[in-house]
Protein backbone atom coordinates (compact mmCIF):
# COMPACT_ATOMS: atom_id res chain seq x y z
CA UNK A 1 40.99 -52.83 -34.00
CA UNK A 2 40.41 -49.02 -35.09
CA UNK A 3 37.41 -47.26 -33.56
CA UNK A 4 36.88 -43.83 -33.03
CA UNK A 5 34.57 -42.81 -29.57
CA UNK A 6 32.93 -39.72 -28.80
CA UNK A 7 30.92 -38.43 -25.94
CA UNK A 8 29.17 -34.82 -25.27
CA UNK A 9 26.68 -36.29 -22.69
CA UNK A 10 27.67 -33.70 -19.86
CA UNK A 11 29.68 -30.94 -19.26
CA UNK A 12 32.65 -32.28 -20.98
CA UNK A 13 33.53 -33.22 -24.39
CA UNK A 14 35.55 -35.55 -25.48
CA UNK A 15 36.81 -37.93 -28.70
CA UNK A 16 39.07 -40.88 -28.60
CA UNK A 17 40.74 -43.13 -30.82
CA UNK A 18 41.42 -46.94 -29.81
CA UNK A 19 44.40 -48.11 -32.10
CA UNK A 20 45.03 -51.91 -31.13
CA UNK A 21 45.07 -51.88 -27.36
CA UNK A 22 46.40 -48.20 -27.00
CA UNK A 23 44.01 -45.29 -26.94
CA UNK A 24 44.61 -41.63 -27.71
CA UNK A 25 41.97 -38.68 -26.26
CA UNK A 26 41.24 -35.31 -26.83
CA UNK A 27 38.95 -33.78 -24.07
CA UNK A 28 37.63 -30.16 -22.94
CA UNK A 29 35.37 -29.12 -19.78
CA UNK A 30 33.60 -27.42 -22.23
CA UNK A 31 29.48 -27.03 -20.91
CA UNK A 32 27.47 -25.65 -24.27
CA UNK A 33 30.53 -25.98 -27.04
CA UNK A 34 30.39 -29.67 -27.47
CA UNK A 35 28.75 -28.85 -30.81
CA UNK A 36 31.35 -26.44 -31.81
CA UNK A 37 34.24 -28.66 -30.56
CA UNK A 38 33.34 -32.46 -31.74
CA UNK A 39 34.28 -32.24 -35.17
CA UNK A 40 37.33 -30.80 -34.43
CA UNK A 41 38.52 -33.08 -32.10
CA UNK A 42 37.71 -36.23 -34.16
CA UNK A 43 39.23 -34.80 -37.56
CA UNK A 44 42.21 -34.18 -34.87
CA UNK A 45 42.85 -37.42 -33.78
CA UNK A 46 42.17 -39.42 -36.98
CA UNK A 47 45.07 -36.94 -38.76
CA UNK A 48 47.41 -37.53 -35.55
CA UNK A 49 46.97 -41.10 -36.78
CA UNK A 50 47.11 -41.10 -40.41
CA UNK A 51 44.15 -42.57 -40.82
CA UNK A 52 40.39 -41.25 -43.00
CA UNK A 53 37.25 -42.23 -41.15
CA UNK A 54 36.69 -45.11 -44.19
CA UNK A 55 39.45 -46.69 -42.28
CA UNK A 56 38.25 -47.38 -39.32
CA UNK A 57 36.54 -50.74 -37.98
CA UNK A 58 33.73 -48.90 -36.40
CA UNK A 59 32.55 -45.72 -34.48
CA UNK A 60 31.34 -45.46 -30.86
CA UNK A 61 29.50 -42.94 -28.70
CA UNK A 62 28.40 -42.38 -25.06
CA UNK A 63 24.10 -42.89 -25.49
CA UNK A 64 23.07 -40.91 -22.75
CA UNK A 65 21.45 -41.32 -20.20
CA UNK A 66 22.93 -37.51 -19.85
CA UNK A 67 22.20 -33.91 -21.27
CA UNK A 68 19.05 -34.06 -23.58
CA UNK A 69 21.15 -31.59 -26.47
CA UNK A 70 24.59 -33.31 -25.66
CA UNK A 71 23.31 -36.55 -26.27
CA UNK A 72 21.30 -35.48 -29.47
CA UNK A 73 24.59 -34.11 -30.46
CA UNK A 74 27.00 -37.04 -30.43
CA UNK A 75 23.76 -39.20 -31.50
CA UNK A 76 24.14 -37.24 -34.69
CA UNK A 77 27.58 -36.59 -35.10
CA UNK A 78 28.10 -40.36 -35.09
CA UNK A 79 25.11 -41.16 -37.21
CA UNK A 80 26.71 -38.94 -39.95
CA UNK A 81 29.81 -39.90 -40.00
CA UNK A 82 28.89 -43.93 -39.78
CA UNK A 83 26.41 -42.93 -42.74
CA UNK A 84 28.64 -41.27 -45.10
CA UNK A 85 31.79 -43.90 -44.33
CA UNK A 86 29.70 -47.04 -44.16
CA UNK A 87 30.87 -48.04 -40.73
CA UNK A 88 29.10 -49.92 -38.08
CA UNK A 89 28.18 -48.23 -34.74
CA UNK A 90 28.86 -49.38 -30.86
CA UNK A 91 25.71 -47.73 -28.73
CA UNK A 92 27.67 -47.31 -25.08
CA UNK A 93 25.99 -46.17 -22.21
CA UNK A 94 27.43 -43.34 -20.06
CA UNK A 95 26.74 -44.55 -16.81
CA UNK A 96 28.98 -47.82 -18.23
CA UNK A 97 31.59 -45.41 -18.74
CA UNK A 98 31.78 -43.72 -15.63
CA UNK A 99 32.11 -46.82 -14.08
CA UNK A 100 34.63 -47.63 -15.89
CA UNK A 101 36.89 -44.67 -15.92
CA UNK A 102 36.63 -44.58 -11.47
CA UNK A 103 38.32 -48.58 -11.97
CA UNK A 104 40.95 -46.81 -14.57
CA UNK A 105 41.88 -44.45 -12.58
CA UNK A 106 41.36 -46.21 -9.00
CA UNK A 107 40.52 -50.08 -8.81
CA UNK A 108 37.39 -49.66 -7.43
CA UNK A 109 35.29 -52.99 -8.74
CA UNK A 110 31.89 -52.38 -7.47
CA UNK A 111 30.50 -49.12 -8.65
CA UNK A 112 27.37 -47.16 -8.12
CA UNK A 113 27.28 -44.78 -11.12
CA UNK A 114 25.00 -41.68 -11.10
CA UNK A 115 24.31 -38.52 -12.95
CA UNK A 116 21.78 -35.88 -11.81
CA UNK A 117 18.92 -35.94 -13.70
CA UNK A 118 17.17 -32.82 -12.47
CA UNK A 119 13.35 -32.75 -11.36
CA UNK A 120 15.07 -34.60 -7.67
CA UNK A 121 16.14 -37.58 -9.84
CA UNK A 122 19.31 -39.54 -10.47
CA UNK A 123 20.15 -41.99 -13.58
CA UNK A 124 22.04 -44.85 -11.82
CA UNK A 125 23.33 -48.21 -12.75
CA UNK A 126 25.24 -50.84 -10.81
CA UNK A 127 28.35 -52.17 -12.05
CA UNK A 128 31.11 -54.49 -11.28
CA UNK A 129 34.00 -55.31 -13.05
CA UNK A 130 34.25 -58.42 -14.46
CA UNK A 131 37.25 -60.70 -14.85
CA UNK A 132 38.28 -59.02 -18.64
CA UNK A 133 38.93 -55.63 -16.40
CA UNK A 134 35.20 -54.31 -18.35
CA UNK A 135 32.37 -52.72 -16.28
CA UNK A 136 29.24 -54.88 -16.28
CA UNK A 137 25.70 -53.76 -15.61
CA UNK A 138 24.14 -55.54 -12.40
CA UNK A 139 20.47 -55.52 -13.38
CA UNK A 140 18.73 -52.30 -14.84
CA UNK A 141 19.92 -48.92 -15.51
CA UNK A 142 17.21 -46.64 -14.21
CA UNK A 143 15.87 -43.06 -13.00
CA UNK A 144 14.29 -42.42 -10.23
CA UNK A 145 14.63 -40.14 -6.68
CA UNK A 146 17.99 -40.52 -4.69
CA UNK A 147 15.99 -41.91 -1.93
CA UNK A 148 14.36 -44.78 -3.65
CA UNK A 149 17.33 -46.23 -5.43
CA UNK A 150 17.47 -49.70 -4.84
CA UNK A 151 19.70 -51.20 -2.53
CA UNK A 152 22.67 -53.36 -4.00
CA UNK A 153 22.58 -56.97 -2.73
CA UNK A 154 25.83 -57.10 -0.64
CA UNK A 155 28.25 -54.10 0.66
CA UNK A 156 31.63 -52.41 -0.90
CA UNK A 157 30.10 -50.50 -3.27
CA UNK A 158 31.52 -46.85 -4.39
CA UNK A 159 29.72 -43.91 -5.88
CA UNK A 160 30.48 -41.99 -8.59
CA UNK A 161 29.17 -39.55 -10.63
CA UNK A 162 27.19 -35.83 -10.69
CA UNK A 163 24.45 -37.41 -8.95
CA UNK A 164 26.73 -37.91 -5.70
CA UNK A 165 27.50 -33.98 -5.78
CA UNK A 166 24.02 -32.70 -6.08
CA UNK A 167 21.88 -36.09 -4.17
CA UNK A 168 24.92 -37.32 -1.80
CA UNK A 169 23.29 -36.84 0.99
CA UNK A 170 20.18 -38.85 0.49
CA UNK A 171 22.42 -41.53 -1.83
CA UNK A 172 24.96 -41.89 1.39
CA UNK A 173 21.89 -42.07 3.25
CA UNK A 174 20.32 -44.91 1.33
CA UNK A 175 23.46 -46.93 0.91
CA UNK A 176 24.07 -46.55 4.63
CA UNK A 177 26.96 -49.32 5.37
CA UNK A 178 27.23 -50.88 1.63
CA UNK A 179 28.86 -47.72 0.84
CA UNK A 180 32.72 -47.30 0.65
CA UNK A 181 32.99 -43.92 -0.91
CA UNK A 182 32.01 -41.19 -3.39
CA UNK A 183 33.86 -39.23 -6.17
CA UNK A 184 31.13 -36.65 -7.60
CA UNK A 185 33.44 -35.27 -10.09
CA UNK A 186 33.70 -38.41 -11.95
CA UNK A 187 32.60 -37.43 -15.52
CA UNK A 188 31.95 -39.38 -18.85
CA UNK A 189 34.87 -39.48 -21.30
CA UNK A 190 35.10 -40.98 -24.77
CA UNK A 191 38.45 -42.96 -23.78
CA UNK A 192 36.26 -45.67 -21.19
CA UNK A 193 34.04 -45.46 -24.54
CA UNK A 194 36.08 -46.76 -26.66
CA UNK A 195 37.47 -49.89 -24.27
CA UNK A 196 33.82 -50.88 -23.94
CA UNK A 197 33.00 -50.84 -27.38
CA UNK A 198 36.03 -52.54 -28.77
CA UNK A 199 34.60 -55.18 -26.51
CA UNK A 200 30.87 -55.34 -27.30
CA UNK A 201 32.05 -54.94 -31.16
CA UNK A 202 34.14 -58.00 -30.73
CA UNK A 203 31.02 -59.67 -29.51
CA UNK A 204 28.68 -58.80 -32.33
CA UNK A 205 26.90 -55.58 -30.04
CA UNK A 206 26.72 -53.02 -32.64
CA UNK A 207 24.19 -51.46 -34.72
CA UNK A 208 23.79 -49.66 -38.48
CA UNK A 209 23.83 -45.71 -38.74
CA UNK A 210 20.00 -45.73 -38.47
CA UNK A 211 19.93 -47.29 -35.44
CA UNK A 212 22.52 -45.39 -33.02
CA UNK A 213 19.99 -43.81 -30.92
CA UNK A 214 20.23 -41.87 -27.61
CA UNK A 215 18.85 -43.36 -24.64
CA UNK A 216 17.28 -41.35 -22.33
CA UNK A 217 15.50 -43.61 -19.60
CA UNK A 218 13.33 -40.65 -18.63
CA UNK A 219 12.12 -40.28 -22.39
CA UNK A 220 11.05 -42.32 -25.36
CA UNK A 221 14.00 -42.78 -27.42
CA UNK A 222 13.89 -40.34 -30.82
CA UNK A 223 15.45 -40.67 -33.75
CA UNK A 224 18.49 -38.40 -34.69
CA UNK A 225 18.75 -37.75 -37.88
CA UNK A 226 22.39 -36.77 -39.45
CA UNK A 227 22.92 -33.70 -40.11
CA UNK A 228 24.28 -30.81 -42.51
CA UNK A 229 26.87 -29.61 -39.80
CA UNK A 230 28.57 -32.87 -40.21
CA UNK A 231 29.28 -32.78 -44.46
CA UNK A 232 32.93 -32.80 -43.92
CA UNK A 233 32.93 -35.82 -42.40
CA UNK A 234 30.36 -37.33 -44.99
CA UNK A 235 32.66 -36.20 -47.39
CA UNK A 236 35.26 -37.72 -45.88
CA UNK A 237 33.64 -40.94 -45.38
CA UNK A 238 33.02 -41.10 -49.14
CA UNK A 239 36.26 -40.87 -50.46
């Protein structure tokens, strides 16, 4: 399998490239620049490999929920380039990610993931890992207030995610005694994108260029269209 991920969601940006079962990633704390950086990253990775967009199997990005313009941006980005190179496209969600980065990196299997949605809101999503090591929802990804998230059905659950650093309080709070932990700086990146696409792609779960929309939960979901910023990749694509 050969899929390329991206994500600009949050503060960070980042591209990855799943090559069998090995992935390589590029990624910058970079708040505002994911526009400026994307491109660059992607072209990166695909020449560190030898490979043209065309030859991939399929492209992947991180849907939101997450920054309005940073999901807009890798909405379009990835409709471009699955446009121009006639690839299919794996829709993953960010919270999905998270979730699945905090078991990379520490084996936690039942995962509260949150991001701060601003206006005293949270995006959060339960998630446990299932037996293939993958991060599956538990119910309903959803925004609301900290202090009305609903309560998990049993206990050993850890937080993650930027709505633990600005809503901890009232999360901890809420959880009370079905909470383990928290790790606020727990961020999006495109490399727990890629492992969950490769997946859902395997499955059938993918959608044409059209149709790789942002989600916003908040918001009615709105078409990106792709755009002139992206012609190299088009180009690309073509060849």
């Amino acid at each position: 399998m050969r899929l390329l991920a991206i994500d600009t969601s949050g503060p960070s940006c980042s591209a990855a490239l799943l090559l069998g079962g090995e992935v390589i990633q590029q990624i910058a704390l970079t708040p505002r620049r994911q526009g400026e950086l994307i491109l660059g990253m992607m072209q990166s990775l695909l020449d560190q490999a030898g490979l043209e967009l065309k030859g991939l199997d399929a492209l992947a990005f991180g849907r939101g929920p997450g920054s309005f313009t940073g999901v807009r941006i890798a909405a379009a980005v990835i409709q471009g380039a699955a446009f121009g190179a006639g690839l299919p496209v794996v829709p993953i969600s960010t919270l999905a990610a998270i979730a699945q980065g905090q078991f990379r990196r520490s084996g936690h299997r039942r995962i509260l993931a949150t991001l701060d949605a601003r206006m005293d809101e949270v995006y959060w999503g339960y998630y446990e890992i299932g037996a293939g090591g993958l991060a599956l929802l538990q119910g309903a990804e959803k925004v609301c207030a900290p202090e009305r998230v609903e309560l998990p059905p049993d206990d050993g659950w850890y937080g993650v995610g930027s709505g633990w650093g600005m809503h901890g309080a009232q999360l901890s709070q809420r959880l009370g005694g079905a909470l383990t932990g928290s790790n606020p700086e727990a961020i999006c990146e495109a490399e727990d994108i890629a492992r969950l696409a490769a997946a859902d792609f395997g499955a059938g779960h993918w959608v044409e260029a059209t149709q790789a929309l942002p989600v916003y939960l908040r918001d009615r979901v709105t078409q990106v269209q792709p755009m002139s910023a992206f012609q190299g990749l088009l180009e690309d694509g073509r060849r």
